[in-house]
Protein backbone atom coordinates (compact mmCIF):
# COMPACT_ATOMS: atom_id res chain seq x y z
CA UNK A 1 0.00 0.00 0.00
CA UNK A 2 2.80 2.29 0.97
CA UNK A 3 4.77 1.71 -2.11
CA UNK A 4 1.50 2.31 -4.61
CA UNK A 5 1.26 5.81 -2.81
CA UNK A 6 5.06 6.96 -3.16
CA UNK A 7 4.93 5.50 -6.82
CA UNK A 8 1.46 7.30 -7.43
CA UNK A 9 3.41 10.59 -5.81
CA UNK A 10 6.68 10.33 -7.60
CA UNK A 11 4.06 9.89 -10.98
CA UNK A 12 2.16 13.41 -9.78
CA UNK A 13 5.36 15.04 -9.23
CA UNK A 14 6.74 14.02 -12.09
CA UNK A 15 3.70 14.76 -14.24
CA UNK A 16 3.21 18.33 -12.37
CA UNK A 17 6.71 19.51 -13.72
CA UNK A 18 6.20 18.41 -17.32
CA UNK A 19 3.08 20.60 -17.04
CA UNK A 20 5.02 23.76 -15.95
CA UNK A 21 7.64 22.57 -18.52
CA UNK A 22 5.33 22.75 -21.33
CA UNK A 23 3.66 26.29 -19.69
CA UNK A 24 6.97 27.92 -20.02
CA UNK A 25 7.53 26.15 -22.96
CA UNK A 26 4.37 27.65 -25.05
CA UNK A 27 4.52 31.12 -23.07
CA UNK A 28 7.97 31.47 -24.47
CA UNK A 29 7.05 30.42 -28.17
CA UNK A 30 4.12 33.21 -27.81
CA UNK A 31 6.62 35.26 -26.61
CA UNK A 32 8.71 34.54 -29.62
CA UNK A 33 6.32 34.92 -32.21
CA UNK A 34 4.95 38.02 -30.99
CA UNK A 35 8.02 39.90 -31.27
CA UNK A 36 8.75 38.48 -34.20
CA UNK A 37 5.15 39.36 -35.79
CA UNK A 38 3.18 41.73 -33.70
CA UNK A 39 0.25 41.68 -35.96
CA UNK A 40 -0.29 38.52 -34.06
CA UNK A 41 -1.41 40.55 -30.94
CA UNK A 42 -4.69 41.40 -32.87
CA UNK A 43 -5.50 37.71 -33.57
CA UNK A 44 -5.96 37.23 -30.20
């Protein structure tokens, strides 16, 4: 029982970082293409 919860926690953790990871990830594309084309801003 113990070792399902620390492998179900070490699974959350894991899967909670690849989430911020691929936040940052699409914030900073955004970011990118913005600058890069600012006539995005009015498509959004």
């Amino acid at each position: 029982m113990v070792m399902m919860v620390q492998r179900f926690h070490l699974i959350m953790s894991v899967y909670v970082v690849d989430c911020k990871a691929i936040c940052c990830c699409l914030i900073f594309l955004h970011i990118t293409l913005v600058s890069y084309n600012p006539s995005l801003w009015h498509n959004l």
